[in-house]
Protein backbone atom coordinates (compact mmCIF):
# COMPACT_ATOMS: atom_id res chain seq x y z
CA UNK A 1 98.34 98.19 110.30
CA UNK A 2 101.06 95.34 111.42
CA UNK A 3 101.70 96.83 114.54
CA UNK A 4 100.87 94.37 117.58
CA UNK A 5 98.70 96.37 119.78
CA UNK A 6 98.12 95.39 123.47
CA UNK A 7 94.62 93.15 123.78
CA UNK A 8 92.51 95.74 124.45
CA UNK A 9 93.19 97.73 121.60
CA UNK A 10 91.23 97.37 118.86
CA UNK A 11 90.98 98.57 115.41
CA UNK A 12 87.50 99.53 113.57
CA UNK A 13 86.13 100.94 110.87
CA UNK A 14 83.96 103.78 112.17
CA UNK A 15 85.31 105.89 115.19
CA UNK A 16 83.27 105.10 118.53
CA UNK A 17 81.43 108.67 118.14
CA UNK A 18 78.45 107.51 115.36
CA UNK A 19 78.70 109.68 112.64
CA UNK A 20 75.73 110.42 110.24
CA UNK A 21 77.50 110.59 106.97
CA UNK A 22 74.94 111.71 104.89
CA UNK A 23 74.93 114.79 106.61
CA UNK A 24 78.51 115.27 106.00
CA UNK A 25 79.57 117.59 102.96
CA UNK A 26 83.03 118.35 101.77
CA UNK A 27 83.94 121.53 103.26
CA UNK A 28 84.86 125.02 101.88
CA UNK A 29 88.41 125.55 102.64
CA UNK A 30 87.02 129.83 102.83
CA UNK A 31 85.96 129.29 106.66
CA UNK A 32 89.49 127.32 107.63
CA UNK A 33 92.58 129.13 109.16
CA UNK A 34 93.44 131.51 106.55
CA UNK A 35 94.37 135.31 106.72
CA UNK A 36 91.07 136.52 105.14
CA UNK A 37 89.28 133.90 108.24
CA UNK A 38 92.10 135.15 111.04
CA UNK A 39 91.37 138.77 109.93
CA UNK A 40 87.17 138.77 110.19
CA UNK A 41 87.66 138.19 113.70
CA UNK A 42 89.16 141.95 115.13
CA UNK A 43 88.16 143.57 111.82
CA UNK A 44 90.68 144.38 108.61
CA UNK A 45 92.02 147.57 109.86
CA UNK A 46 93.01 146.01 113.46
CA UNK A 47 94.33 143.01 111.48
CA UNK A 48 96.52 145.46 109.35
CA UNK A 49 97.65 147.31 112.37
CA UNK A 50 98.64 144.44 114.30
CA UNK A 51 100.54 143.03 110.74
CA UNK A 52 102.46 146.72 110.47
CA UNK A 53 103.76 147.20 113.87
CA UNK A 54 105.15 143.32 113.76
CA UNK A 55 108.97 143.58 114.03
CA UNK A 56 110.53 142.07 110.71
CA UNK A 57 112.07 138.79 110.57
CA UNK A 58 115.51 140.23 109.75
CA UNK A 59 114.78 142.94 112.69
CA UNK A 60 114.40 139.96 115.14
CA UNK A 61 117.57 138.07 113.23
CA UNK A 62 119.76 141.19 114.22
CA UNK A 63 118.34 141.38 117.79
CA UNK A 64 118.91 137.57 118.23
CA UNK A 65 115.54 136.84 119.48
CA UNK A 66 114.70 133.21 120.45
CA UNK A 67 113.13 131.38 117.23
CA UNK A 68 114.58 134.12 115.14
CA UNK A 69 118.88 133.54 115.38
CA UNK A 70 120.65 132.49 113.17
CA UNK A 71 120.71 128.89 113.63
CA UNK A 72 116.50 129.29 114.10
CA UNK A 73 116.74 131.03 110.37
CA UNK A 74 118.92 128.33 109.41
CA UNK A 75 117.29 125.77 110.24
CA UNK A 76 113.80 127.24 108.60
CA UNK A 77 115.54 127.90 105.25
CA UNK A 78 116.45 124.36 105.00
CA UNK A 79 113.11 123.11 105.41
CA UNK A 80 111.72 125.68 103.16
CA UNK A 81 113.98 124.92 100.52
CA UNK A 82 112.88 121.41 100.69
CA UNK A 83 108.78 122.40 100.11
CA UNK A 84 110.17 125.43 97.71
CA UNK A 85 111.62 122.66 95.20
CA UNK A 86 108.16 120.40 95.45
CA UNK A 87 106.08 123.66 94.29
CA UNK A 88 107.63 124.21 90.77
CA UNK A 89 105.29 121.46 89.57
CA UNK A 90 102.05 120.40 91.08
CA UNK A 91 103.39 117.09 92.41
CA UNK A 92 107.29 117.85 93.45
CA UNK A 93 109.68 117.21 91.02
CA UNK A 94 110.56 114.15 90.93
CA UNK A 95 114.60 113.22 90.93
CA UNK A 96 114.64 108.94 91.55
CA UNK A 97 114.28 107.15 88.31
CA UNK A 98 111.26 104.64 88.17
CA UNK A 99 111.06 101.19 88.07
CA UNK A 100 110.33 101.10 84.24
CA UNK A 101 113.48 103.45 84.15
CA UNK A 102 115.43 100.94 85.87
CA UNK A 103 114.32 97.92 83.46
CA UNK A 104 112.56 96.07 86.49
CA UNK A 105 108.15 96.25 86.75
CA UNK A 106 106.89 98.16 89.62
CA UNK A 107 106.95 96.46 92.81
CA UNK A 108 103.47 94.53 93.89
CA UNK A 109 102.34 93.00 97.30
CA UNK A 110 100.16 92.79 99.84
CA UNK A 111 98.82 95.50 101.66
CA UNK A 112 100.20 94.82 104.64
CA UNK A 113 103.54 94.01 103.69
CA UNK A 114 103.56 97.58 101.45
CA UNK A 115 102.40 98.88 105.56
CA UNK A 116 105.91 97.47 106.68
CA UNK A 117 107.63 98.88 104.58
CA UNK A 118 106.52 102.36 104.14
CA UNK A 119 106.50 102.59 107.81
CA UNK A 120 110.75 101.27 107.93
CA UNK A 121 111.07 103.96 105.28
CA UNK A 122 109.06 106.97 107.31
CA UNK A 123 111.16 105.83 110.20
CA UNK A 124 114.45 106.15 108.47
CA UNK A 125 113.65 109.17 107.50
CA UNK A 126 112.52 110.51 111.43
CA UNK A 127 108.97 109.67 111.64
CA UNK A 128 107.96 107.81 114.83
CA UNK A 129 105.06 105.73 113.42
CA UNK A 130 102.54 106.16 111.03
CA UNK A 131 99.06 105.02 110.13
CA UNK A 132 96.92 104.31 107.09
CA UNK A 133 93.32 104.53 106.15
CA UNK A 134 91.70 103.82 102.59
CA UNK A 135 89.84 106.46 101.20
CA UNK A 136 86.42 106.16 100.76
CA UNK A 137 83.10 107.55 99.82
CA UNK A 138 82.75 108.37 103.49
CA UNK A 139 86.09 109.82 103.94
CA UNK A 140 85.86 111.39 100.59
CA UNK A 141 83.88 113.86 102.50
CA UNK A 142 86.81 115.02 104.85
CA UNK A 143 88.96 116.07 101.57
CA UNK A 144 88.69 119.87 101.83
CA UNK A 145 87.02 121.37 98.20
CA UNK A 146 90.42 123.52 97.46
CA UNK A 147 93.78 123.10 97.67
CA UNK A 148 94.50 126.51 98.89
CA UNK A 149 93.19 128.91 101.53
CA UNK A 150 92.19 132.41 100.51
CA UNK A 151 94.74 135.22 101.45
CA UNK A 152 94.07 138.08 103.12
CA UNK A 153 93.40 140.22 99.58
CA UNK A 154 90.03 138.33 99.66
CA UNK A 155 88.98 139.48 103.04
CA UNK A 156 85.65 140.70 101.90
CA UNK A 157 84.87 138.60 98.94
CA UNK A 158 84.81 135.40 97.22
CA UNK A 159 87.97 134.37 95.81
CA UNK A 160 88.19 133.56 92.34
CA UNK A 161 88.75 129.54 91.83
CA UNK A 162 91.84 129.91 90.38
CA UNK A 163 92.83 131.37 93.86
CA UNK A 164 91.69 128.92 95.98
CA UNK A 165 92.54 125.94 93.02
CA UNK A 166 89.70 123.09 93.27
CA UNK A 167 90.36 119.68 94.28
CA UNK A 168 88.29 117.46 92.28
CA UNK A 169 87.60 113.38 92.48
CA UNK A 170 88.29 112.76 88.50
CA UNK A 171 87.39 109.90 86.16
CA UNK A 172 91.22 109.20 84.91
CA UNK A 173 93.16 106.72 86.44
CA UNK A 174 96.21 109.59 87.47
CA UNK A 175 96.47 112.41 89.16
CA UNK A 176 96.37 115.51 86.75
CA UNK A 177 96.60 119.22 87.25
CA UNK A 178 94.98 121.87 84.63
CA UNK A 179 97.73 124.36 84.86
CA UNK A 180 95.05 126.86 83.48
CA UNK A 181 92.09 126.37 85.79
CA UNK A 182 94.13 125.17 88.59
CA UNK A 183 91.99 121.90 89.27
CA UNK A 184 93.57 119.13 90.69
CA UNK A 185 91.48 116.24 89.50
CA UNK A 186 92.41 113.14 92.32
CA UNK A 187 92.53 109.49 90.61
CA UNK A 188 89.34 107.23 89.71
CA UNK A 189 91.62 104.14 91.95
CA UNK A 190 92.01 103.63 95.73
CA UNK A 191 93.85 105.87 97.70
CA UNK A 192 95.06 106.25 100.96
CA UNK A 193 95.92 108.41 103.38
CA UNK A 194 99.15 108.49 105.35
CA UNK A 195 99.75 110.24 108.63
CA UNK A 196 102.50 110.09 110.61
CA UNK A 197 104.52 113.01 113.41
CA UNK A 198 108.08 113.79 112.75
């Protein structure tokens, strides 16, 4: 990052907590927060019970509960119209013309300067900061195995991989997605993660 930190803040490679990363494995996304995970806890008929007696969303709309009026609703549409129209292919859909579309090659630089000006651009559009971290065969590890957690169908048994759709490091220079197995194979390049809170 570009961002001037006060002196005694310093940036490393490793976290200050030593971290054994052969033992590490890329995790099963079946034992995250899902509602097959949420429901093992008070058992599938309490789960269902608690999910049946649950007052509708439109219920709540009409009773003008807090987080559920109309301006709440509104405001929940919008930003699930926004993911909605990213889902009908496996990588949004993409609406800004390239460079190569434009006539002009793609833009090249260094790393920090590309730093700059993603974070202007994340700010712009309401981020307060973000940070970046390369991807690599340590952090590999921390990439969940699917791209999907089970639903609540698969309470009691393993979920088909289609279900959970498999996230896999591929040889190919681009991301691809097998529309019939449902694998994502990730790029044989660099990549980087970017986090940042809106």
């Amino acid at each position: 990052s570009t961002r001037k930190r006060a002196w005694w803040v310093k940036e490393v490679d490793e976290p200050t907590v030593e971290i054994d990363w052969s033992l590490m494995q890329r995790h099963y996304n079946y034992s995250t927060q899902s509602a097959a995970v949420v429901a093992a806890y008070p058992g599938l008929d309490k789960y269902n019970a608690m999910e049946s007696t649950e007052k509708s969303s439109s219920d709540r709309l009409k009773d003008n509960e807090p987080g559920y009026q109309l301006r709440d609703m509104a405001l929940s549409s919008a930003n699930s119209g926004l993911r909605i129209a990213t889902e009908a292919q496996k990588f949004g859909q993409i609406k800004v013309q390239t460079p190569e579309e434009r006539g002009v090659p793609k833009w090249t630089g260094p790393t920090e300067e590309a730093t700059v000006m993603l974070r202007a651009a994340m700010v712009f559009f309401g981020s307060a900061d973000i940070a970046t971290a390369a991807i690599d065969e340590h952090h590999q590890k921390i990439i969940g195995l699917t791209g999907e957690n089970p639903s609540i169908s698969y309470y009691d048994k393993q979920p088909p991989s289609t279900a959970t759709k498999p996230v896999v490091f591929g040889k190919e220079p681009k991301f691809s997605y097998d529309e019939k197995t449902k694998i994502t194979y990730l790029p044989n390049v660099p990549l980087y993660s970017v986090t940042y809170p809106v």
